[in-house]
PDB file of N, CA and C in Angstrom:
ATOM      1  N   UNK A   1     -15.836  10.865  -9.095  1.00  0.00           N
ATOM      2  CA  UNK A   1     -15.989  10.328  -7.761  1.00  0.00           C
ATOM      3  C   UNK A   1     -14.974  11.016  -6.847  1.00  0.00           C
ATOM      4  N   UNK A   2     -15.293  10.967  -5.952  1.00  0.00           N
ATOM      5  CA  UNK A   2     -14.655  12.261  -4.717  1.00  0.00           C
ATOM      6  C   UNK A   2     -14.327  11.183  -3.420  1.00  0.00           C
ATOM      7  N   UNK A   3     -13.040  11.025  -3.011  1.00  0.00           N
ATOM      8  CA  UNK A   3     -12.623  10.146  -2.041  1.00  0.00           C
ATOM      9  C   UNK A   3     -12.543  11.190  -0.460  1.00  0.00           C
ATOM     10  N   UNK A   4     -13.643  10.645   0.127  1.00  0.00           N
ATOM     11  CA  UNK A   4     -12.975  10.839   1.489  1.00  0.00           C
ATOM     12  C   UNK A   4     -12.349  10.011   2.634  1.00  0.00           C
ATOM     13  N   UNK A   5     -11.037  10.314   2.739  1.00  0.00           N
ATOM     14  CA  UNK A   5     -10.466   9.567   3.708  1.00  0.00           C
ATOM     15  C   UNK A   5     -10.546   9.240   4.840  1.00  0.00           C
ATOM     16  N   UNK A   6     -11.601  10.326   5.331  1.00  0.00           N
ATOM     17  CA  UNK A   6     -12.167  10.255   6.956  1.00  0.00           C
ATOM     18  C   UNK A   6     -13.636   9.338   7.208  1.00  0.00           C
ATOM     19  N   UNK A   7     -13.666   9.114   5.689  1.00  0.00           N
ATOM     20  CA  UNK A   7     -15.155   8.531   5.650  1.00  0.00           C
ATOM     21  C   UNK A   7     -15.192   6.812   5.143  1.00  0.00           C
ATOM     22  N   UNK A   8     -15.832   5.914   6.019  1.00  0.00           N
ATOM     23  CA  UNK A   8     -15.140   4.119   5.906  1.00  0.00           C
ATOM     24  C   UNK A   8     -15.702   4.021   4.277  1.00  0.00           C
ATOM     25  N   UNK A   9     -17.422   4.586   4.370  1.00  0.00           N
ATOM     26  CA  UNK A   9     -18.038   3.924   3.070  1.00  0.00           C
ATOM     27  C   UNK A   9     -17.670   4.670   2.226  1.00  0.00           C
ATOM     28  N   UNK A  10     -16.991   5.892   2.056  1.00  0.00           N
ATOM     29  CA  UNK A  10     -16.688   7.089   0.875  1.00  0.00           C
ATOM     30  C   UNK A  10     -15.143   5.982   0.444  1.00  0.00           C
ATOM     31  N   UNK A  11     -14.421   5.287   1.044  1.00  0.00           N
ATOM     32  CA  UNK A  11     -12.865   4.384   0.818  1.00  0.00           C
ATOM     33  C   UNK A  11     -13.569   3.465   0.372  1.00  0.00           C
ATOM     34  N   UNK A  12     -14.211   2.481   0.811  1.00  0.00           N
ATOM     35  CA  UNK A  12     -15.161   1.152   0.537  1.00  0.00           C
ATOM     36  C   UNK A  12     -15.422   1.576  -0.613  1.00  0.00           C
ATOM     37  N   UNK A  13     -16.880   2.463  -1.343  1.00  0.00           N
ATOM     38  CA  UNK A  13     -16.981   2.758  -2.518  1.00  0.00           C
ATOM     39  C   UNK A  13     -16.304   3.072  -3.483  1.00  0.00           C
ATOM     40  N   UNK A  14     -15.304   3.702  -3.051  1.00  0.00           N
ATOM     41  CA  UNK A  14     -13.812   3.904  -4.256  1.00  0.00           C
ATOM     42  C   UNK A  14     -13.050   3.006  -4.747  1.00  0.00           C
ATOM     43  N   UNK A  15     -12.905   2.343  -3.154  1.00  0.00           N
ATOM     44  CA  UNK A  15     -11.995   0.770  -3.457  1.00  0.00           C
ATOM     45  C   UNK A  15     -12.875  -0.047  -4.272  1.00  0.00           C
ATOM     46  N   UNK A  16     -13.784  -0.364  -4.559  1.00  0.00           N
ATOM     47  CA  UNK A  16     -14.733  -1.455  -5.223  1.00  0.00           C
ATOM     48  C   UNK A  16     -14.282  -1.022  -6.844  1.00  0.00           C
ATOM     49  N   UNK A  17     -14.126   0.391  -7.209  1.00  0.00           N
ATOM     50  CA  UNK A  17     -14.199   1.137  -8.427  1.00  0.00           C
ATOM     51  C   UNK A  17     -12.558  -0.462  -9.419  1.00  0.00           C
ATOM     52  N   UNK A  18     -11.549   0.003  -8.756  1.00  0.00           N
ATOM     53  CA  UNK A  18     -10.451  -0.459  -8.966  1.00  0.00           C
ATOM     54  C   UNK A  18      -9.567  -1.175  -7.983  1.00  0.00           C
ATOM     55  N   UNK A  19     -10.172  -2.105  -7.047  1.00  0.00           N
ATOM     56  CA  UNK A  19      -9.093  -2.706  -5.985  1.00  0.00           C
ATOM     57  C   UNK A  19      -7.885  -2.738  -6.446  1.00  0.00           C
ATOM     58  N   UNK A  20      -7.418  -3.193  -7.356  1.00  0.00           N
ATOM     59  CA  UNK A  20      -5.970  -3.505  -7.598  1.00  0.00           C
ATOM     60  C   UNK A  20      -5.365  -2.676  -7.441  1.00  0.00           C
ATOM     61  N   UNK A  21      -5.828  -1.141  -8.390  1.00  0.00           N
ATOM     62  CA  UNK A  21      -4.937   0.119  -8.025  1.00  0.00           C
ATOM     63  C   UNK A  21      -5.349   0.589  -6.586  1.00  0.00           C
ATOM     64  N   UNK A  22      -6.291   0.556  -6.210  1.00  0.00           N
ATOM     65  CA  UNK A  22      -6.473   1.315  -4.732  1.00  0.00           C
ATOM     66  C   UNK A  22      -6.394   0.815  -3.603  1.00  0.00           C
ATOM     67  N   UNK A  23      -5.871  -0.590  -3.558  1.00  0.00           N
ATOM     68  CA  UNK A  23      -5.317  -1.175  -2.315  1.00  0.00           C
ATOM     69  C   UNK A  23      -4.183  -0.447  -2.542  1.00  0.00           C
ATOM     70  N   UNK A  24      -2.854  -0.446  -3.544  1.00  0.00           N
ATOM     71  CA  UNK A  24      -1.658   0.293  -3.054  1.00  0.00           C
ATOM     72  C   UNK A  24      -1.696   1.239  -2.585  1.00  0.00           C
ATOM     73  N   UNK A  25      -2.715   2.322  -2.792  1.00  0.00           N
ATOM     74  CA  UNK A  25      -2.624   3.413  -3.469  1.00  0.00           C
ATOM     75  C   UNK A  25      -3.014   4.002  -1.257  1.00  0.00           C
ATOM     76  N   UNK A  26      -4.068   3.278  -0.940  1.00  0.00           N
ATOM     77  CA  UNK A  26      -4.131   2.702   0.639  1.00  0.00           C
ATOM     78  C   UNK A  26      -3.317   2.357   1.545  1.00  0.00           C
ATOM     79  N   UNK A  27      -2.521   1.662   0.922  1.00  0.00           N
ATOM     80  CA  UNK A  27      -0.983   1.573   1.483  1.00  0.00           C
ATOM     81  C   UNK A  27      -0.195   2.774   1.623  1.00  0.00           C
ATOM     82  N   UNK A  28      -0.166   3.168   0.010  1.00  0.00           N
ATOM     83  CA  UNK A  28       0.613   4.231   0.336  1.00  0.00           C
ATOM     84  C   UNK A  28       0.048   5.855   1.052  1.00  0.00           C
ATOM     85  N   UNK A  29      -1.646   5.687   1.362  1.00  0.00           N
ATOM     86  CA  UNK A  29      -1.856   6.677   2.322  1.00  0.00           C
ATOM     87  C   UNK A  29      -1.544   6.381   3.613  1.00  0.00           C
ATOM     88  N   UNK A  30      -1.748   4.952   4.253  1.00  0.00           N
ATOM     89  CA  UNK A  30      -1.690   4.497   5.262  1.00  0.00           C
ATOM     90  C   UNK A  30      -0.756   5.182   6.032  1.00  0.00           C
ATOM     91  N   UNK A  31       0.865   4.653   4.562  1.00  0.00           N
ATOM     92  CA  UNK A  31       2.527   5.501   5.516  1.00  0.00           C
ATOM     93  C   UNK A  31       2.339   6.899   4.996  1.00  0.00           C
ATOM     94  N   UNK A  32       2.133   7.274   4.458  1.00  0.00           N
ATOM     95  CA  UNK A  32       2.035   9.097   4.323  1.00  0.00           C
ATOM     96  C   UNK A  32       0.955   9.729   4.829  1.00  0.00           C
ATOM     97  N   UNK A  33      -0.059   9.288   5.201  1.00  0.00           N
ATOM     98  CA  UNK A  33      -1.232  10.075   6.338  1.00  0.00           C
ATOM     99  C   UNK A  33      -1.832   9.477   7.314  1.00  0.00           C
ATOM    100  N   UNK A  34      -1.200   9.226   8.508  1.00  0.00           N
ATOM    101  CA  UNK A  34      -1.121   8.866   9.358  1.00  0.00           C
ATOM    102  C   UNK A  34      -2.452   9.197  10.273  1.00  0.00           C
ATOM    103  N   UNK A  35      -2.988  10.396   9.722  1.00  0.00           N
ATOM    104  CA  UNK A  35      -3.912  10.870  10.475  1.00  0.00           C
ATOM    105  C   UNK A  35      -5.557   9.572   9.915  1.00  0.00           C
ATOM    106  N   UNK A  36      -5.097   9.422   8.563  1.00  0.00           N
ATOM    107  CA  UNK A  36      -6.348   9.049   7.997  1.00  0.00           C
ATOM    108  C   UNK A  36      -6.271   7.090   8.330  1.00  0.00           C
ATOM    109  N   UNK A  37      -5.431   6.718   9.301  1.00  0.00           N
ATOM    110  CA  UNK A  37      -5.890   5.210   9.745  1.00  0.00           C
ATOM    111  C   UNK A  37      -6.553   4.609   9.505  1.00  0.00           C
ATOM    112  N   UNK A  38      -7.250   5.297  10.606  1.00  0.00           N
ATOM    113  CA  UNK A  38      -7.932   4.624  11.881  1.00  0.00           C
ATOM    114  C   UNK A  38      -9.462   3.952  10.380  1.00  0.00           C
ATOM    115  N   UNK A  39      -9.495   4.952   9.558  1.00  0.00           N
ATOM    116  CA  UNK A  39     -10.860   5.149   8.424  1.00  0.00           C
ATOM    117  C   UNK A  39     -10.253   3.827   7.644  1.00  0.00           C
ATOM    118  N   UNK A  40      -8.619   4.317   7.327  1.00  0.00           N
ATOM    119  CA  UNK A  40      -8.560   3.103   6.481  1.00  0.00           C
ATOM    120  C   UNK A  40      -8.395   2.071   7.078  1.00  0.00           C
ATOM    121  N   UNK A  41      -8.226   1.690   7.917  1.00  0.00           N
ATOM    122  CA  UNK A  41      -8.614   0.534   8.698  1.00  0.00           C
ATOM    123  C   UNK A  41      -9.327  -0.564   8.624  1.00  0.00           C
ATOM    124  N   UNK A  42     -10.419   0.542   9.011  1.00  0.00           N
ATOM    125  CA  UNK A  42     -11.206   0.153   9.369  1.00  0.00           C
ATOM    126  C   UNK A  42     -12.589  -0.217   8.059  1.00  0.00           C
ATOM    127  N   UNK A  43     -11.857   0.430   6.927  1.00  0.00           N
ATOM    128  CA  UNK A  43     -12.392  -0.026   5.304  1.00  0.00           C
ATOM    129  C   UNK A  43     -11.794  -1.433   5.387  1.00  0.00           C
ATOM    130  N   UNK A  44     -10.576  -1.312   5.653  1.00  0.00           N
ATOM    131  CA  UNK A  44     -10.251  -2.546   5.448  1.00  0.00           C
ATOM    132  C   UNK A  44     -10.764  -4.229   6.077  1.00  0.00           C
ATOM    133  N   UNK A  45     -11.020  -4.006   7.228  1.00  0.00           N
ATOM    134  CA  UNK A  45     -11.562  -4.598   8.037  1.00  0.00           C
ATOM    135  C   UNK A  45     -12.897  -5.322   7.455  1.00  0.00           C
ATOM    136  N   UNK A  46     -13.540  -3.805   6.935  1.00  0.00           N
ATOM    137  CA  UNK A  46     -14.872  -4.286   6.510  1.00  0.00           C
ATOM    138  C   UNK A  46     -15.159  -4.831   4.894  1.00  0.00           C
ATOM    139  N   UNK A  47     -13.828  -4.740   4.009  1.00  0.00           N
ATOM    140  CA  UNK A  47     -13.529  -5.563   2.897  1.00  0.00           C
ATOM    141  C   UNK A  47     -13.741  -7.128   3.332  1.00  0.00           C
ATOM    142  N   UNK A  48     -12.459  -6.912   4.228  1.00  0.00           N
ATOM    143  CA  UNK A  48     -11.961  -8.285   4.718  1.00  0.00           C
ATOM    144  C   UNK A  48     -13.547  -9.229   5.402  1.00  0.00           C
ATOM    145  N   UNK A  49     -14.647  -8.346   6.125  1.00  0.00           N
ATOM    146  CA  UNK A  49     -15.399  -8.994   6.221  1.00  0.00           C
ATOM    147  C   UNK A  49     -16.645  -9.828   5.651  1.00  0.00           C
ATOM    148  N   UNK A  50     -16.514  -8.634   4.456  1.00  0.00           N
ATOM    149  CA  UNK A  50     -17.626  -8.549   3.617  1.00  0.00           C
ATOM    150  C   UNK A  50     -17.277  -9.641   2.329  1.00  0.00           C
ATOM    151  N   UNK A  51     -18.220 -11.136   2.236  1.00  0.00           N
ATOM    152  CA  UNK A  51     -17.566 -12.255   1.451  1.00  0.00           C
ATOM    153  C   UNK A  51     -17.662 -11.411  -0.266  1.00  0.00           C
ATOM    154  N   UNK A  52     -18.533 -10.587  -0.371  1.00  0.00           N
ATOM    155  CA  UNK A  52     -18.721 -10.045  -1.764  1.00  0.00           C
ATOM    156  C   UNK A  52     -17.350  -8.521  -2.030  1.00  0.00           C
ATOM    157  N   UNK A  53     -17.182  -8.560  -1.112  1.00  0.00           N
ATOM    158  CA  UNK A  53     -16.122  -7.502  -1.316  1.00  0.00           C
ATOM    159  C   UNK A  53     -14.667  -7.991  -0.968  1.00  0.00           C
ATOM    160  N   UNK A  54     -14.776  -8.934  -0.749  1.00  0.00           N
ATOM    161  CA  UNK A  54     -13.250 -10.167  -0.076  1.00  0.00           C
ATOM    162  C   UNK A  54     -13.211 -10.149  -1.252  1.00  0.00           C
ATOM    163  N   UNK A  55     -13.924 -11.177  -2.539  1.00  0.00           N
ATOM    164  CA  UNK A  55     -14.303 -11.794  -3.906  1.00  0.00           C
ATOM    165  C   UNK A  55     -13.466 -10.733  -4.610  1.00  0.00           C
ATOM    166  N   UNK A  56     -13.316  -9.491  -4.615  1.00  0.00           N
ATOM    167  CA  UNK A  56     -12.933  -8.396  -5.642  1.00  0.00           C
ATOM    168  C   UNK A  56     -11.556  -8.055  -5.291  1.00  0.00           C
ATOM    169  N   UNK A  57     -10.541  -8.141  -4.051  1.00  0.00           N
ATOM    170  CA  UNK A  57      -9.613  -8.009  -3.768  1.00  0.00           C
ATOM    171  C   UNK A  57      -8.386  -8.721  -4.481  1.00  0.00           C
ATOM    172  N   UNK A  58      -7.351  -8.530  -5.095  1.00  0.00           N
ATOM    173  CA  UNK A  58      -6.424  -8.600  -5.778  1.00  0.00           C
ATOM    174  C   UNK A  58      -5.687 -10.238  -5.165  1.00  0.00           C
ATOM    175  N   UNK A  59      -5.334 -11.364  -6.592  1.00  0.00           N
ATOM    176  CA  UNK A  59      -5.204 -12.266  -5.737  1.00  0.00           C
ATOM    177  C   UNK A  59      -3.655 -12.745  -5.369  1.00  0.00           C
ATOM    178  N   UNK A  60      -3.123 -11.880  -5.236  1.00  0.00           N
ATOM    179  CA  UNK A  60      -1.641 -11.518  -4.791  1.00  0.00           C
ATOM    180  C   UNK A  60      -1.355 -10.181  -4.484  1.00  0.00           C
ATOM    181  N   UNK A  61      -1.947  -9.697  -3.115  1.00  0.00           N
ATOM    182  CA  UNK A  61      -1.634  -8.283  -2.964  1.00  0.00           C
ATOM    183  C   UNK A  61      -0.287  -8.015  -2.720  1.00  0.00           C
ATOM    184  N   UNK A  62      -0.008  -6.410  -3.414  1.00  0.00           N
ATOM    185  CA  UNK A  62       1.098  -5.558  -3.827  1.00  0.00           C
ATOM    186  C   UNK A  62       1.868  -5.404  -2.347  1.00  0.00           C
ATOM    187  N   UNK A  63       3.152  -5.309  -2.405  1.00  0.00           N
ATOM    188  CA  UNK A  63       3.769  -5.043  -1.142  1.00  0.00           C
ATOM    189  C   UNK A  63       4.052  -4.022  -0.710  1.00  0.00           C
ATOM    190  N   UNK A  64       3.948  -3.537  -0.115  1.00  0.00           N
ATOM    191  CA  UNK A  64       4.254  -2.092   0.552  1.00  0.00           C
ATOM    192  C   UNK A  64       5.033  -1.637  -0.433  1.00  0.00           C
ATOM    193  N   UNK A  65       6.632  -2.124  -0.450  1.00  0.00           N
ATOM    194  CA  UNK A  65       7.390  -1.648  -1.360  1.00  0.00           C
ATOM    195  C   UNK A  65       7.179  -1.272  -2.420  1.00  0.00           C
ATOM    196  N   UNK A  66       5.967  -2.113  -3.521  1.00  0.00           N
ATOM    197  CA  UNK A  66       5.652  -1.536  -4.779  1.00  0.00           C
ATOM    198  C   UNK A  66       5.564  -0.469  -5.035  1.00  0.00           C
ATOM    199  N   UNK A  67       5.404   0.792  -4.301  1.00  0.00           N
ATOM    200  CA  UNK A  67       5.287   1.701  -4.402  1.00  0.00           C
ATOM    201  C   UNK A  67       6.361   2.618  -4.083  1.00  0.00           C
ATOM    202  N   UNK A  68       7.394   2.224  -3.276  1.00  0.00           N
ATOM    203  CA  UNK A  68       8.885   3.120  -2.761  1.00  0.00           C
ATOM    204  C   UNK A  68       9.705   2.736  -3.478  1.00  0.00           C
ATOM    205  N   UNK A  69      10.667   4.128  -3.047  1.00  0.00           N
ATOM    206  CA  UNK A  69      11.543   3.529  -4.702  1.00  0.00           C
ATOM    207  C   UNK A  69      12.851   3.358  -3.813  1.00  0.00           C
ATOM    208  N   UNK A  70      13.371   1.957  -4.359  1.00  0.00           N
ATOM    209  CA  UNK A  70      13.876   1.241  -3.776  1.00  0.00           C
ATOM    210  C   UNK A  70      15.477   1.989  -3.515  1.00  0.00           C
ATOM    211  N   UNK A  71      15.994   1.601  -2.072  1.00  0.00           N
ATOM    212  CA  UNK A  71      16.960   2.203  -1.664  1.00  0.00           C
ATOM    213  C   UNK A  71      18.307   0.631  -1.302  1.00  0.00           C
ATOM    214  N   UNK A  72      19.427   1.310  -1.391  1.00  0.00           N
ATOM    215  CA  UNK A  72      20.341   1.027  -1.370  1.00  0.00           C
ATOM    216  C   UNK A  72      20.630  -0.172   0.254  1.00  0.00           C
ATOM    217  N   UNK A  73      21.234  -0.791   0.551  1.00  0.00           N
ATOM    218  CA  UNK A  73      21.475  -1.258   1.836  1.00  0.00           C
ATOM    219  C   UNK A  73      22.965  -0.487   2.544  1.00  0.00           C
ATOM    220  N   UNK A  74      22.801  -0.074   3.617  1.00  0.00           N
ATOM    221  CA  UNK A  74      24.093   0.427   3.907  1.00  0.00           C
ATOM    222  C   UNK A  74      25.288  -0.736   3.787  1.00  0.00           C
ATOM    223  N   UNK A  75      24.850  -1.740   3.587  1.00  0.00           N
ATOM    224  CA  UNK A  75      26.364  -2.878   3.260  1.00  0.00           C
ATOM    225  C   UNK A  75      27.079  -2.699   2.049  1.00  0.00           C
ATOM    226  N   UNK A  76      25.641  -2.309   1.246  1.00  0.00           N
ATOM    227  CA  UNK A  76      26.105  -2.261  -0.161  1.00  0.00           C
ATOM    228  C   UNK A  76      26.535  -0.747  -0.684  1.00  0.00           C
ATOM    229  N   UNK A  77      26.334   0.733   0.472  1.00  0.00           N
ATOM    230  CA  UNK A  77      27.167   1.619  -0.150  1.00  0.00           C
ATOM    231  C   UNK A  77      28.394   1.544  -0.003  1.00  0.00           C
ATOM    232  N   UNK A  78      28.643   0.691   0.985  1.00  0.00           N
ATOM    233  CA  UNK A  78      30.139   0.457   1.210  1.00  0.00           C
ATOM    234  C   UNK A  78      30.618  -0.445   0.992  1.00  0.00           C
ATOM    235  N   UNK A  79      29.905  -1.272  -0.078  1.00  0.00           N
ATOM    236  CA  UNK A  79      31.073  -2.388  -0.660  1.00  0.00           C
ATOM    237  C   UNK A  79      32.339  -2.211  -1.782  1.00  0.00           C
ATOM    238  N   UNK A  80      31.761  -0.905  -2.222  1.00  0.00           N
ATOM    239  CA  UNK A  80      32.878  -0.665  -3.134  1.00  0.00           C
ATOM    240  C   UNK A  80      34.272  -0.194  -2.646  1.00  0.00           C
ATOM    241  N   UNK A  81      34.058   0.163  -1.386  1.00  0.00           N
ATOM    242  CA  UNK A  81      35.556   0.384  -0.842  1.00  0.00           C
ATOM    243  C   UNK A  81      36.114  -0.658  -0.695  1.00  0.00           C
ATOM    244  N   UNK A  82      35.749  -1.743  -0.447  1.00  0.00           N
ATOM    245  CA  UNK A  82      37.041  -3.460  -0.139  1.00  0.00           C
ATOM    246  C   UNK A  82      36.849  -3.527  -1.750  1.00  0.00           C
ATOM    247  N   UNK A  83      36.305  -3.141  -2.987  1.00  0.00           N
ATOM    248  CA  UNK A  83      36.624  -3.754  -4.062  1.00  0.00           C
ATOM    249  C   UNK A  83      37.769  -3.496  -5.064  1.00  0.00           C
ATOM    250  N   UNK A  84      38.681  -4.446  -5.470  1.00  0.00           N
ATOM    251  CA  UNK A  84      39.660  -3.960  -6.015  1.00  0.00           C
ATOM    252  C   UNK A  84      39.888  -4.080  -7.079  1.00  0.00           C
ATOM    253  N   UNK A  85      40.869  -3.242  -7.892  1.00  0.00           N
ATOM    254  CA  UNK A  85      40.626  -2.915  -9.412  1.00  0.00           C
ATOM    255  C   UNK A  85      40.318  -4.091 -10.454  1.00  0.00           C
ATOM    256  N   UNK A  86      40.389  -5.614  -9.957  1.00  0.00           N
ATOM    257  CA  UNK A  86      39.935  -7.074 -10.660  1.00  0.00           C
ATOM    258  C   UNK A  86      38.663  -7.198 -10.709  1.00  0.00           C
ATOM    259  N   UNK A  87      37.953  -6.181  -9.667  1.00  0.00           N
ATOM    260  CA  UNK A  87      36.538  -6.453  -9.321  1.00  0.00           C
ATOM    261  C   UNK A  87      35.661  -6.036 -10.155  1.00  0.00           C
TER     262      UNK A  87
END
């Protein structure tokens, strides 16, 4: 199967294959191809409308984050400087 991103029903048909993996996987085109939106979008939209394709959607969707690999807080690169040798 051959995904096109510019195409709503070529995402729709893919997504049906494996929602669980290809909602993230949507996410994570969403923030890395910016160009391809407006398509995923608008798949989405038509998941969300469609009661037989709502039915197949994951029943705790993945958070954005699931997929980034998790970074540091700037509070916490610099907590080790106030920590002292008891710490």
């Amino acid at each position: 199967m051959q995904l096109d991103l510019s195409n709503v029903d070529s995402i729709v048909t893919w997504w049906r294959v494996w929602p669980e993996r290809h909602d993230s996987y949507l996410d994570y085109k969403l923030a890395a191809s910016p160009e391809f939106a407006h398509s995923i979008l608008s798949a989405r939209r038509l998941i969300d409308a469609r009661p037989d394709l709502r039915a197949l959607k994951p029943l705790a969707p993945p958070s954005a984050a699931s997929w980034r690999v998790p970074t540091a807080d700037a509070a916490d690169d610099l907590a080790w400087l106030g920590a002292g040798a008891s710490d």
